[in-house]
C-alpha atoms as a PDB file:
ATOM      1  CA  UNK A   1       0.000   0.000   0.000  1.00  0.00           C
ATOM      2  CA  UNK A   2       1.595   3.499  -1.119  1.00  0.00           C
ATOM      3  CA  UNK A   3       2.223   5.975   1.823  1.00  0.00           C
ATOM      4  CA  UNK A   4       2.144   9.729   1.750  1.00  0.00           C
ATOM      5  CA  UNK A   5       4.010  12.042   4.298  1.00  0.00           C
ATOM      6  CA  UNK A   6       2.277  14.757   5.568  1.00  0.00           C
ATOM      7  CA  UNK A   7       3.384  17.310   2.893  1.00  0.00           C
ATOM      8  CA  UNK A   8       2.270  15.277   0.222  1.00  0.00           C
ATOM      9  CA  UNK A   9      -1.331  15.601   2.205  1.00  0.00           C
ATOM     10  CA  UNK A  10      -1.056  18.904   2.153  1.00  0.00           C
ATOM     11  CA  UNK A  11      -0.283  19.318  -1.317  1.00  0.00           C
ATOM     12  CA  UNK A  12      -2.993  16.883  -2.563  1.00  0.00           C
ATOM     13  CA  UNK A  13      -5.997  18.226  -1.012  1.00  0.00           C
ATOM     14  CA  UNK A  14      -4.973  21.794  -0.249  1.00  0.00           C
ATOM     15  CA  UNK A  15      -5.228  21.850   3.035  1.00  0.00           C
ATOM     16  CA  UNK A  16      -3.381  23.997   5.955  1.00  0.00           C
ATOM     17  CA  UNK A  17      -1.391  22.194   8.300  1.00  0.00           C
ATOM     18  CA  UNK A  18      -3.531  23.434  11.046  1.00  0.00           C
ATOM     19  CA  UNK A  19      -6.190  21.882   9.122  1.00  0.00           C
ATOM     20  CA  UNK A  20      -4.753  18.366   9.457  1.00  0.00           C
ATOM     21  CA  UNK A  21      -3.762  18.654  13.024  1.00  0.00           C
ATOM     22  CA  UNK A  22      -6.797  19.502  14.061  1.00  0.00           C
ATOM     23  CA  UNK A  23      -9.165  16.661  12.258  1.00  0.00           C
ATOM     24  CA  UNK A  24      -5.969  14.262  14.013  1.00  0.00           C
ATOM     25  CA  UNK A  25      -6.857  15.856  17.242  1.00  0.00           C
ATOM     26  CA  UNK A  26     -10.533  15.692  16.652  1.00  0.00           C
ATOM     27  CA  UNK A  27     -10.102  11.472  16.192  1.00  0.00           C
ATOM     28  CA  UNK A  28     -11.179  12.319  12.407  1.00  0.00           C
ATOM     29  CA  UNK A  29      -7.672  10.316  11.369  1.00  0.00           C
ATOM     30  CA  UNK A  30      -4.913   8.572  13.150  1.00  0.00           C
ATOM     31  CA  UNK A  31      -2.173  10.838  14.869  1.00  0.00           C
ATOM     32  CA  UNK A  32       0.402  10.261  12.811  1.00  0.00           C
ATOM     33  CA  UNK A  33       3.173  11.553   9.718  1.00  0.00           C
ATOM     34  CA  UNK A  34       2.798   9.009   7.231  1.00  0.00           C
ATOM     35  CA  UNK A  35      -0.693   8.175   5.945  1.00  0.00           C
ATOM     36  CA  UNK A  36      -2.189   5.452   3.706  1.00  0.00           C
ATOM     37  CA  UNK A  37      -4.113   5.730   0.696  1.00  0.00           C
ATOM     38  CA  UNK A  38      -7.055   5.113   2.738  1.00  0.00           C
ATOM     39  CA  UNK A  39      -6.039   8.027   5.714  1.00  0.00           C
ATOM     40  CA  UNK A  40      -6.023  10.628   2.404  1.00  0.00           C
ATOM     41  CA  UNK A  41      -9.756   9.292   0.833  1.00  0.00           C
ATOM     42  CA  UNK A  42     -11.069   9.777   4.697  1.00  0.00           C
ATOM     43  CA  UNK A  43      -9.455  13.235   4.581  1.00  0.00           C
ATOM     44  CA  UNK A  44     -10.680  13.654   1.173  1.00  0.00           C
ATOM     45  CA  UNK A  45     -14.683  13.506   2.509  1.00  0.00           C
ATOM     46  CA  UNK A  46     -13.677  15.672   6.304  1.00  0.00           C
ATOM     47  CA  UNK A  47     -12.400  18.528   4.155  1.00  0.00           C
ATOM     48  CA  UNK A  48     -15.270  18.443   1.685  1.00  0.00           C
ATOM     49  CA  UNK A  49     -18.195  18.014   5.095  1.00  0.00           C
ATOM     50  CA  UNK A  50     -15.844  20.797   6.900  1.00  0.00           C
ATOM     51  CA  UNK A  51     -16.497  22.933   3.022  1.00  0.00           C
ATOM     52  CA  UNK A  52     -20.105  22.798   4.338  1.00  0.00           C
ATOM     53  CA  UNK A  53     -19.740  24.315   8.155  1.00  0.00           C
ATOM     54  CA  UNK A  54     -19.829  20.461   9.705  1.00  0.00           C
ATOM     55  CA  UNK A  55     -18.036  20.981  12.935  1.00  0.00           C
ATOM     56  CA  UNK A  56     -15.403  18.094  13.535  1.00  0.00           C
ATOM     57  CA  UNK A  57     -17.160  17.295  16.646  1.00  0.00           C
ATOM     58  CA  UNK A  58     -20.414  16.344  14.542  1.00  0.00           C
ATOM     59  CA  UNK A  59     -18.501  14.542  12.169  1.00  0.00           C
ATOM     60  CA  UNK A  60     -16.686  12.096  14.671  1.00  0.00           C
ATOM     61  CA  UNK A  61     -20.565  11.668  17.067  1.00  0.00           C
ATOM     62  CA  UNK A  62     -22.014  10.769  13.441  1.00  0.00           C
ATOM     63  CA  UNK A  63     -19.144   8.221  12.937  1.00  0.00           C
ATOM     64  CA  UNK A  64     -19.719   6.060  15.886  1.00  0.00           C
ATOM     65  CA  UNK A  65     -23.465   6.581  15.863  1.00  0.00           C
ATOM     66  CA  UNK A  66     -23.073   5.060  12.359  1.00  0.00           C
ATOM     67  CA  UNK A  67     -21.050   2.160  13.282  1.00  0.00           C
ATOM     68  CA  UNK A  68     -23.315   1.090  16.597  1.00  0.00           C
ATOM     69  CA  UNK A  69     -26.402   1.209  13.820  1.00  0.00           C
ATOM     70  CA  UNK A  70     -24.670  -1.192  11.511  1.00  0.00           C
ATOM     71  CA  UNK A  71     -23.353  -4.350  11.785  1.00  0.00           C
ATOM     72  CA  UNK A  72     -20.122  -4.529   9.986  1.00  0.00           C
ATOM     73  CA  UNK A  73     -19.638  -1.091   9.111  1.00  0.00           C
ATOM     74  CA  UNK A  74     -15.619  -0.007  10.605  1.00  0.00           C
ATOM     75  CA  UNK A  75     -15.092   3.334   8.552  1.00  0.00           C
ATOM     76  CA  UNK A  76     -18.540   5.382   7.431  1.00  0.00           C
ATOM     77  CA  UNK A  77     -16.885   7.427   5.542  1.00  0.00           C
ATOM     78  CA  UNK A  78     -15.244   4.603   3.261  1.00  0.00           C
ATOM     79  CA  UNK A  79     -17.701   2.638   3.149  1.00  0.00           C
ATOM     80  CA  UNK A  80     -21.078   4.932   2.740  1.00  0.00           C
ATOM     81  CA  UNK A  81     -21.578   8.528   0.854  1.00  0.00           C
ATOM     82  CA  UNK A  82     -21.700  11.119   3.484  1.00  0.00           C
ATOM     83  CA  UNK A  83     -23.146  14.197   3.056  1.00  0.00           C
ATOM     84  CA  UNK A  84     -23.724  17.397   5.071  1.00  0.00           C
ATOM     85  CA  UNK A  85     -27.792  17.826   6.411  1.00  0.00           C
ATOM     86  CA  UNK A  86     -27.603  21.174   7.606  1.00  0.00           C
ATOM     87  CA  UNK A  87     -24.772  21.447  10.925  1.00  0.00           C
ATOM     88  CA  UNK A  88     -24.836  17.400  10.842  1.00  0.00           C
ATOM     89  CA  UNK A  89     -24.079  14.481   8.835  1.00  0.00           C
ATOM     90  CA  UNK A  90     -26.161  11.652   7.198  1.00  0.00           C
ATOM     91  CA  UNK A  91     -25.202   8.724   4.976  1.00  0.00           C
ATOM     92  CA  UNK A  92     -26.776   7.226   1.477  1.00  0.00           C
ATOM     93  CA  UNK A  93     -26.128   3.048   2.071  1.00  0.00           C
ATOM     94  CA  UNK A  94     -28.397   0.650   0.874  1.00  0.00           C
ATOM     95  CA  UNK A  95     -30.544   2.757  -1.306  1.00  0.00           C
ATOM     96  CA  UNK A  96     -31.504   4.636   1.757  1.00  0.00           C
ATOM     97  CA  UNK A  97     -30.210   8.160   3.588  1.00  0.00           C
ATOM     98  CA  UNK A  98     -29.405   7.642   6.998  1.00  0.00           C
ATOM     99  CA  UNK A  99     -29.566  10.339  10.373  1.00  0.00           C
ATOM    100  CA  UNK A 100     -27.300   7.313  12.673  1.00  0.00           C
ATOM    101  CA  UNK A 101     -27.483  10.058  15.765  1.00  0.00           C
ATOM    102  CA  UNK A 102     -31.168  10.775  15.442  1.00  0.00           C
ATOM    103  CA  UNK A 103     -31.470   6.978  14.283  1.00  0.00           C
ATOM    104  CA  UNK A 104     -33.734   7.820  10.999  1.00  0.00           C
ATOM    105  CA  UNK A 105     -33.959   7.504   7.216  1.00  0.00           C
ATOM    106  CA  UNK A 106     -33.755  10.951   5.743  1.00  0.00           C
ATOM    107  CA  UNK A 107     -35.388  11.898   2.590  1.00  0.00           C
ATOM    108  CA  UNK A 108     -33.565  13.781  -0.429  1.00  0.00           C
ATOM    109  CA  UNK A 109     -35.208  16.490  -2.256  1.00  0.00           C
ATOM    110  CA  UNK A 110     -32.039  18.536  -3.822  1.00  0.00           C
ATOM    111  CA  UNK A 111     -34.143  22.009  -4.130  1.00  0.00           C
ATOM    112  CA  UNK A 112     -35.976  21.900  -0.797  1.00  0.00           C
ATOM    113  CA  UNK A 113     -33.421  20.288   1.748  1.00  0.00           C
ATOM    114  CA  UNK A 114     -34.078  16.866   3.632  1.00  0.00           C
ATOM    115  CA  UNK A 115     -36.649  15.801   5.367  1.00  0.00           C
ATOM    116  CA  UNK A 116     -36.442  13.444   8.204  1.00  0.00           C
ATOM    117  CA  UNK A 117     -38.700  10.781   8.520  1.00  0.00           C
ATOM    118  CA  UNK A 118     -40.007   8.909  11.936  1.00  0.00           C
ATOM    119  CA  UNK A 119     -38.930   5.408  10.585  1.00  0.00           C
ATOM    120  CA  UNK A 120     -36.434   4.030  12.886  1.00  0.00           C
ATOM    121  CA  UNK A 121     -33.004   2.199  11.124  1.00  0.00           C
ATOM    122  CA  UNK A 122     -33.169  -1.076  10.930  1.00  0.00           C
ATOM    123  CA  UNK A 123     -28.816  -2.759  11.015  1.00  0.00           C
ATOM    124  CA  UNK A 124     -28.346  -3.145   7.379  1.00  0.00           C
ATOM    125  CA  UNK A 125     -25.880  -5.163   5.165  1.00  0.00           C
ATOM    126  CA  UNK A 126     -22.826  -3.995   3.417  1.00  0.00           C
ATOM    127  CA  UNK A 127     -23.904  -2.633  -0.236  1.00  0.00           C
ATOM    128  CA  UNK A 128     -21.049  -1.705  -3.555  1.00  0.00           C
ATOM    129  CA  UNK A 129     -22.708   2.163  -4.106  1.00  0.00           C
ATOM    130  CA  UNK A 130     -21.904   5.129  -5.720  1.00  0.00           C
ATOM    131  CA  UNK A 131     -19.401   5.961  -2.833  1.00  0.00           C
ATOM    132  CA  UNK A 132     -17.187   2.507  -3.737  1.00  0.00           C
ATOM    133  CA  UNK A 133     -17.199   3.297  -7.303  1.00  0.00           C
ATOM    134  CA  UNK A 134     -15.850   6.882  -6.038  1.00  0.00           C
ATOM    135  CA  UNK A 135     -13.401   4.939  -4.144  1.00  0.00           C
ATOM    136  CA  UNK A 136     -11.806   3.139  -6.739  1.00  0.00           C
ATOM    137  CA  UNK A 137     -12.329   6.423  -9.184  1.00  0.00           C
ATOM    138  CA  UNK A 138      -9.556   7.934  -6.113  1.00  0.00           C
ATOM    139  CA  UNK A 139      -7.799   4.771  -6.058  1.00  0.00           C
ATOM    140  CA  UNK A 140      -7.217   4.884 -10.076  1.00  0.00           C
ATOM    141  CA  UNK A 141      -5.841   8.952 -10.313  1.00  0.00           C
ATOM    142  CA  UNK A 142      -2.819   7.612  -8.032  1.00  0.00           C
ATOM    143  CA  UNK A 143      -1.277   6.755 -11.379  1.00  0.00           C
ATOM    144  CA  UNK A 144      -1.503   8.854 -14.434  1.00  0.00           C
ATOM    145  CA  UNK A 145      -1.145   5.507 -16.444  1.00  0.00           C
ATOM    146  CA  UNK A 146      -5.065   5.054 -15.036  1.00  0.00           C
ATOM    147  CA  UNK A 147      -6.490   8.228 -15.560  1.00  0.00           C
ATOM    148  CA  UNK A 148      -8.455   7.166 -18.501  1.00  0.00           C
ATOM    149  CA  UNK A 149      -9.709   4.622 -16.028  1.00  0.00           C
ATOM    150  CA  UNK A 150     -10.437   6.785 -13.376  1.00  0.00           C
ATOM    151  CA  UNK A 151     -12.262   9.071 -15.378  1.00  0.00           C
ATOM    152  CA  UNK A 152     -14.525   6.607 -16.960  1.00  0.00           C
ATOM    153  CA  UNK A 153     -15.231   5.570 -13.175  1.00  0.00           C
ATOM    154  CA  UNK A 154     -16.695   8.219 -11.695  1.00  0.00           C
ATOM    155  CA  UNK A 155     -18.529   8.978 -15.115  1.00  0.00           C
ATOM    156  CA  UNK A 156     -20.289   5.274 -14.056  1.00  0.00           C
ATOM    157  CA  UNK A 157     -20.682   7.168 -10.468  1.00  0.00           C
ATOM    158  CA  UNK A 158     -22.264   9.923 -12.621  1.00  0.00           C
ATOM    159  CA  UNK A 159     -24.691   7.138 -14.055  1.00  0.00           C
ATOM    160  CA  UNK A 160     -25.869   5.805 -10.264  1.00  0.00           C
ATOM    161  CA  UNK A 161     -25.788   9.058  -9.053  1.00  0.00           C
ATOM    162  CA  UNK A 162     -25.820  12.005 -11.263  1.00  0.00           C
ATOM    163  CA  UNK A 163     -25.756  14.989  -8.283  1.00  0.00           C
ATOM    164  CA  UNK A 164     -22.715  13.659  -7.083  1.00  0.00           C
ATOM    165  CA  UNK A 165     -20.519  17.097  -6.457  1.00  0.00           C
ATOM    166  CA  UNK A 166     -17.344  15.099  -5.565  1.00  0.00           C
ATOM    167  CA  UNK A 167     -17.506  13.067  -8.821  1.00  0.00           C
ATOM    168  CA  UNK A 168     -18.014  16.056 -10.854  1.00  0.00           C
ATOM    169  CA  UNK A 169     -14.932  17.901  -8.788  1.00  0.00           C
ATOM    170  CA  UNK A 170     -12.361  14.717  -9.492  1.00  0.00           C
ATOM    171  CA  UNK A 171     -13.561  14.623 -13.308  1.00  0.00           C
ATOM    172  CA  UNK A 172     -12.720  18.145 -13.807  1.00  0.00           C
ATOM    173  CA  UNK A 173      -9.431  17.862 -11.943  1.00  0.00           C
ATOM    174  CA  UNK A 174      -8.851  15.082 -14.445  1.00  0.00           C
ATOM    175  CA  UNK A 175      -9.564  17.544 -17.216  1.00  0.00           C
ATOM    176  CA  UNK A 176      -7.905  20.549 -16.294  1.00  0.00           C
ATOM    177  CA  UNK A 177      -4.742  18.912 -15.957  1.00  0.00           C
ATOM    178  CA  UNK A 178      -5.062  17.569 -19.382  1.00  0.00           C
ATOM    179  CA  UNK A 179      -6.006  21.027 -20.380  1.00  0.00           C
ATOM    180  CA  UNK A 180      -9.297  20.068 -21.559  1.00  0.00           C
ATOM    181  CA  UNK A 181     -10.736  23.400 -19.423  1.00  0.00           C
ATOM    182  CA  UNK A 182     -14.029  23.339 -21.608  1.00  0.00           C
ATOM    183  CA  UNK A 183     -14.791  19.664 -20.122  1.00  0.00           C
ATOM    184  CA  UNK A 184     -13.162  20.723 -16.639  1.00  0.00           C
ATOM    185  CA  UNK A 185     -15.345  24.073 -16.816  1.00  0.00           C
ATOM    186  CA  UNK A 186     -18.457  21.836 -17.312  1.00  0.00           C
ATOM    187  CA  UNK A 187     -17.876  19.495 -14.391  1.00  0.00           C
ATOM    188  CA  UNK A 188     -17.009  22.376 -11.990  1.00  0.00           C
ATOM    189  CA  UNK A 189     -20.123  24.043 -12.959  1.00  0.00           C
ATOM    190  CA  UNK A 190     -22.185  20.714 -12.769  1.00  0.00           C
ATOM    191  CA  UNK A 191     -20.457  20.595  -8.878  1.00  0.00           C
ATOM    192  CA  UNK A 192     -22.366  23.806  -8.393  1.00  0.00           C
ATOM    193  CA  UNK A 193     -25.214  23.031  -9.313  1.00  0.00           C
ATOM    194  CA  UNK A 194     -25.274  19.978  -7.222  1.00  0.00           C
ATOM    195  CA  UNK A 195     -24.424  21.531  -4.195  1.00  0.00           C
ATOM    196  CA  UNK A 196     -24.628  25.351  -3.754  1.00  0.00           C
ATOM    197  CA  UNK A 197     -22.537  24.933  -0.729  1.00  0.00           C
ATOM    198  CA  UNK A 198     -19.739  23.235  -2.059  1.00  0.00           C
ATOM    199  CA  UNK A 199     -16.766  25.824  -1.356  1.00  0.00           C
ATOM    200  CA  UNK A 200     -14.652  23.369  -3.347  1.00  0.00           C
ATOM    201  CA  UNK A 201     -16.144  23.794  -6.363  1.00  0.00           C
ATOM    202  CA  UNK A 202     -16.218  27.246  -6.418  1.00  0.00           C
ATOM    203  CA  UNK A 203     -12.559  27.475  -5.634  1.00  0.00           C
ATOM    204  CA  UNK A 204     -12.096  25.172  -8.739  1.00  0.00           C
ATOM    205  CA  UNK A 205     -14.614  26.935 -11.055  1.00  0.00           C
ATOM    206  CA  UNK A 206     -12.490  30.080 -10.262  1.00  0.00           C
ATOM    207  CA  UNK A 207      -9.130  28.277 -11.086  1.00  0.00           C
ATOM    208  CA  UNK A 208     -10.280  27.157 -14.488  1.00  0.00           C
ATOM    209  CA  UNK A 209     -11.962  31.058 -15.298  1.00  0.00           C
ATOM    210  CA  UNK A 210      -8.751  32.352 -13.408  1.00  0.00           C
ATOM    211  CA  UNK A 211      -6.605  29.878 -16.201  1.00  0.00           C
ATOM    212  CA  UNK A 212      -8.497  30.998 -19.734  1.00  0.00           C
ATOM    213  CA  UNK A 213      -8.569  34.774 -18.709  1.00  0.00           C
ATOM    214  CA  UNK A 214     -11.594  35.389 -17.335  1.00  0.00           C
ATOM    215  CA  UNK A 215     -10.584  37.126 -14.280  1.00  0.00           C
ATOM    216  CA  UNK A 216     -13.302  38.913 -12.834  1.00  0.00           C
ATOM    217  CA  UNK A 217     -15.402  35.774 -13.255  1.00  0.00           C
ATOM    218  CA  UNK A 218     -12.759  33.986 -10.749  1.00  0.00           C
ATOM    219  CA  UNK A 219     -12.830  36.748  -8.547  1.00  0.00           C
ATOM    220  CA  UNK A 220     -16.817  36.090  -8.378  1.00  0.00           C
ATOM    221  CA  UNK A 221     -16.573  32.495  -7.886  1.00  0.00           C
ATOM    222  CA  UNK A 222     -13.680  32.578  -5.137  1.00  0.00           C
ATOM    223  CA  UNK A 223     -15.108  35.374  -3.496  1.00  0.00           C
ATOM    224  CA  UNK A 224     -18.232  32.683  -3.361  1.00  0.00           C
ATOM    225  CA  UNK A 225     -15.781  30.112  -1.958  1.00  0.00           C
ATOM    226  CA  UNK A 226     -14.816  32.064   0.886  1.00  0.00           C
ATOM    227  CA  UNK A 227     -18.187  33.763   2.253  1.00  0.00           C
ATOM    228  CA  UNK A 228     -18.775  29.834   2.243  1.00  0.00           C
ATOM    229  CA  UNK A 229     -15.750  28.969   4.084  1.00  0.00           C
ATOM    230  CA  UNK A 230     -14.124  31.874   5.335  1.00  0.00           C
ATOM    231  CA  UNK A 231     -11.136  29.841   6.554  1.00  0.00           C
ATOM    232  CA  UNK A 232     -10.347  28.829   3.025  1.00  0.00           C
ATOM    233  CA  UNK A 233      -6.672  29.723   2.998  1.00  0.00           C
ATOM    234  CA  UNK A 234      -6.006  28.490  -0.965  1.00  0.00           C
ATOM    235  CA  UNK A 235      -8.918  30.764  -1.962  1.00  0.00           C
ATOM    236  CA  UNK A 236      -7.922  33.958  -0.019  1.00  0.00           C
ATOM    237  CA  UNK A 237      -4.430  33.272  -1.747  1.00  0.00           C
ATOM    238  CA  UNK A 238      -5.924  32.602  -5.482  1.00  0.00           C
ATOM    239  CA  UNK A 239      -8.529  35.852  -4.773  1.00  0.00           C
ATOM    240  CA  UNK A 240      -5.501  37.972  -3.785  1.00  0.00           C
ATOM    241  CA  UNK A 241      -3.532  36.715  -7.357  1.00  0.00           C
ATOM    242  CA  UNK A 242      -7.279  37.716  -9.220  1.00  0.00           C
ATOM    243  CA  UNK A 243      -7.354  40.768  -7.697  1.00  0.00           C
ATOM    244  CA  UNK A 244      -3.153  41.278  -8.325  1.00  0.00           C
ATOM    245  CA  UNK A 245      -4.002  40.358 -12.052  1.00  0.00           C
ATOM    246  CA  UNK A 246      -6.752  43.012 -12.611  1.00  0.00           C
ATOM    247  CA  UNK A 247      -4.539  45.490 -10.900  1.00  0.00           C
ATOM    248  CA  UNK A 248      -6.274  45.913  -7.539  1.00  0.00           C
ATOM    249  CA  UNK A 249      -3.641  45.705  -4.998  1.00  0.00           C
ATOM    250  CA  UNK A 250      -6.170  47.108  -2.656  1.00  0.00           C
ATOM    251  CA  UNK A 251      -8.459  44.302  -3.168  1.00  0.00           C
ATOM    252  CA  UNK A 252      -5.964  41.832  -2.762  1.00  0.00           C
ATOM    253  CA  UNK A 253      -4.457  42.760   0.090  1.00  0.00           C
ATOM    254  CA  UNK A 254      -6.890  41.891   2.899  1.00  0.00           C
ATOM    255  CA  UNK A 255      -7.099  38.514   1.144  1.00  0.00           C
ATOM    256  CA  UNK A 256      -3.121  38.101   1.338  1.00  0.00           C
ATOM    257  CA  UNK A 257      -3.616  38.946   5.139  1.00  0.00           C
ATOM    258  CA  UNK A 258      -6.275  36.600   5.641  1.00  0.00           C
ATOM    259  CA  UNK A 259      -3.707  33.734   3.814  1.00  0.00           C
ATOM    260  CA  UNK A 260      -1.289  34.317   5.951  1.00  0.00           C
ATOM    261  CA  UNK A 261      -3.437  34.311   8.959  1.00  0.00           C
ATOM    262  CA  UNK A 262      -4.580  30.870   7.884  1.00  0.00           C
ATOM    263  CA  UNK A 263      -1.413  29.522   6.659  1.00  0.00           C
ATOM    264  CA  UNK A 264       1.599  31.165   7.872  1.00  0.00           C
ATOM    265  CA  UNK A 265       4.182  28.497   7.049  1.00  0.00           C
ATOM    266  CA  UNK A 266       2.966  27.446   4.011  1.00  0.00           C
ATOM    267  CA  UNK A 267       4.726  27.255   0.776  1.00  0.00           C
ATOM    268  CA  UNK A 268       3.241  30.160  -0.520  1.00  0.00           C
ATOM    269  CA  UNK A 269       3.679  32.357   2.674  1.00  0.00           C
ATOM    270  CA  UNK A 270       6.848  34.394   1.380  1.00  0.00           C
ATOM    271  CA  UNK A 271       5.502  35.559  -1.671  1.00  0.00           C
ATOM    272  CA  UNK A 272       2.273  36.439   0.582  1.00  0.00           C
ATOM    273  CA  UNK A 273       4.582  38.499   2.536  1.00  0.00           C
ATOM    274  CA  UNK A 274       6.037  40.229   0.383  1.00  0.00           C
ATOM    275  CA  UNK A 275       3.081  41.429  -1.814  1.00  0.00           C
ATOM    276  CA  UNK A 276       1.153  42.631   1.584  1.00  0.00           C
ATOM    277  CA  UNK A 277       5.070  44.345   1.896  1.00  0.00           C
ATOM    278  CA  UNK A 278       4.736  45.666  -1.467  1.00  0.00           C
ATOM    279  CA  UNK A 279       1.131  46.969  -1.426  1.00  0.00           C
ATOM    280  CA  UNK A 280       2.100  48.847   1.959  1.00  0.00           C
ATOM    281  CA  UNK A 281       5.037  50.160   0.634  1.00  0.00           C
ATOM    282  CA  UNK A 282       3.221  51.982  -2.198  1.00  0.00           C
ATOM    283  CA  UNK A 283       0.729  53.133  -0.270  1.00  0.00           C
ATOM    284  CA  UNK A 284       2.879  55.043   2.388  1.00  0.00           C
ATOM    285  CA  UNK A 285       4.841  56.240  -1.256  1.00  0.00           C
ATOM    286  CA  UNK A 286       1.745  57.209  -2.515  1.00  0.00           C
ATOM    287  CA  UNK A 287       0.691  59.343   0.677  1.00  0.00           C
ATOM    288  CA  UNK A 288       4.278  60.673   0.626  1.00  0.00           C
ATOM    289  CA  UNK A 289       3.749  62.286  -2.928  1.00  0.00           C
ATOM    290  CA  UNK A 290       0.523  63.599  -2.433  1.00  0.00           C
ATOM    291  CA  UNK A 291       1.268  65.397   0.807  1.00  0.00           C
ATOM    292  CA  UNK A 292       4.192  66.862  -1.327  1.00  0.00           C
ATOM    293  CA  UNK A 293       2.000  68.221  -4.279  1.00  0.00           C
END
C-alpha cells in the first residue's frame, strides 16, 4: 500500500497544516506523519463536510453513531456517501439516507433540503454504491497511467448518481490537468449546481476562469468560496492573485492577510509576505507624494 508524508497531504488536497492537526486531534484520522491511501480518501470527505460548516465534533458523534447502527460497518466514511444535512451528517447506504445520531432515514429532495422521517433504522448489510465506485475512481488517479480509467469511473458514479458534487470535482481535476478546461469548466459548474454549498467547487470553477482569462469571473466564484468557508486559505491566496491580475492591490491585500493568517508556514507564505510588503510600501509612497503636491 503506497504511503504519503504529511506534505504530500497537504499538497494533494490543499489543506493547511492546522487543518490536518486539528481533524488528528478531533479522532477524524490517526495521529500520525505518514498516511495510507485510505487516511487521504477519509481526509478527502472531512475537508469536503468541513467545506459545508460540519463541525469536527459532529462529524466524529455521526461516525460512531453510524457504526453502533450497523453491523459490519468499521469506517462510514469509506464505506457509505456522506453528506452534510444542515450542521450534521447523514449517509446514502443501501438505497436509503441515513440520520445514525437521530437513528432515521432521511429523505432527499435537492431544491428543498431533507426531510427526516419517523422510521427508525433497521442494522443493514454492506452494499457496492456510488461511494465505492468513487473509491476506486480515487484509487485509479494515483497513477496517471489510469487516468483514462479513473475518469470513466466516476462517469459510471455519474450514471448511479448524477448529483454527485465530488464526482463532478475529481472529473474536472482530471480535465484541467489535461487542459481540456471546456470539459473541466463543465464538471465544476455541474459541482455547483449539485451543491450550492460546495466551497470546493467554487474554488475550482475560479481556477479554471482564473486559467483561460476570465478574471473577474474567478474573482466572483472565489469570493463565493470564501463567504462559504471563510477559513479557506487556498482561496484567499488565489482571490488575492485575481485581484493582483486586474490590478487591484487594494483588493488583494486583505485577502493576502487573511492567507497568511490561515497559513503562515505554508509554501506560498513568502511571496504572501512580500506582496502585503509591497502593497504597503506603495501606499505610504503614494501618501508621501501627495502630501508633497
Amino acid at each position: 500500500m503506497n504511503h504519503f508524508c504529511r506534505a504530500d497531504v497537504l499538497r494533494i488536497l490543499h489543506i493547511s497544516p492546522n487543518q490536518l492537526a486539528g481533524w488528528q486531534k478531533a479522532g477524524l484520522v490517526s495521529i500520525s506523519d505518514t498516511f495510507t491511501f485510505f487516511d487521504l480518501l477519509q481526509l478527502t470527505k472531512v475537508r469536503d463536510l468541513r467545506a459545508k460548516r460540519v463541525r469536527p465534533a459532529a462529524i466524529r458523534e455521526s461516525l460512531q453513531a453510524m457504526q453502533k447502527q450497523v453491523a459490519g460497518m468499521e469506517n462510514p466514511l469509506l464505506e457509505a456517501s456522506a453528506f452534510s444535512v444542515g450542521s450534521r451528517v447523514a449517509y446514502r447506504h443501501q438505497g436509503h439516507s441515513v440520520e445514525p445520531i437521530a437513528g432515521q432515514f432521511v429523505m432527499d429532495f435537492a431544491s428543498t433540503g431533507m426531510v427526516v422521517s419517523s422510521v427508525k433504522v433497521r442494522p443493514i448489510a454492506k452494499f457496492d454504491t456510488a461511494g465505492d465506485l468513487f473509491a476506486r475512481g480515487v484509487t485509479l488517479e494515483e497513477h496517471p497511467s489510469t487516468h483514462d480509467e479513473a475518469i470513466q469511473t466516476y462517469l459510471q458514479v455519474l450514471e448511479v448518481e448524477p448529483d454527485h458534487a465530488p464526482a463532478h470535482i475529481n472529473l474536472g481535476t482530471l480535465y484541467y490537468n489535461r487542459q481540456d478546461f471546456v470539459s473541466a469548466e463543465k464538471h465544476y459548474r455541474l459541482a455547483v449546481e449539485s451543491d450550492p454549498r460546495y466551497a470546493l467547487a467554487y474554488f475550482d470553477l475560479g481556477n479554471v476562469l482564473d486559467e483561460t482569462g476570465r478574471i473577474a469571473d474567478a474573482v466572483a466564484a472565489y469570493t463565493t468560496a470564501i463567504q462559504l468557508a471563510p477559513t479557506y486559505a487556498d482561496a484567499h491566496y488565489n482571490l488575492a492573485l485575481a485581484y493582483e491580475r486586474l490590478l487591484q492591490p487594494r483588493q488583494a491585500l486583505p485577502h493576502w492577510q487573511t492567507y497568511l493568517k490561515l497559513d503562515s508556514a505554508g509554501p506560498w507564505a513568502v511571496h504572501a509576505r512580500n506582496q502585503v510588503a509591497r502593497i504597503l510600501q506603495a501606499d505610504k509612497l503614494k501618501v508621501v507624494y501627495s502630501r508633497e503636491k
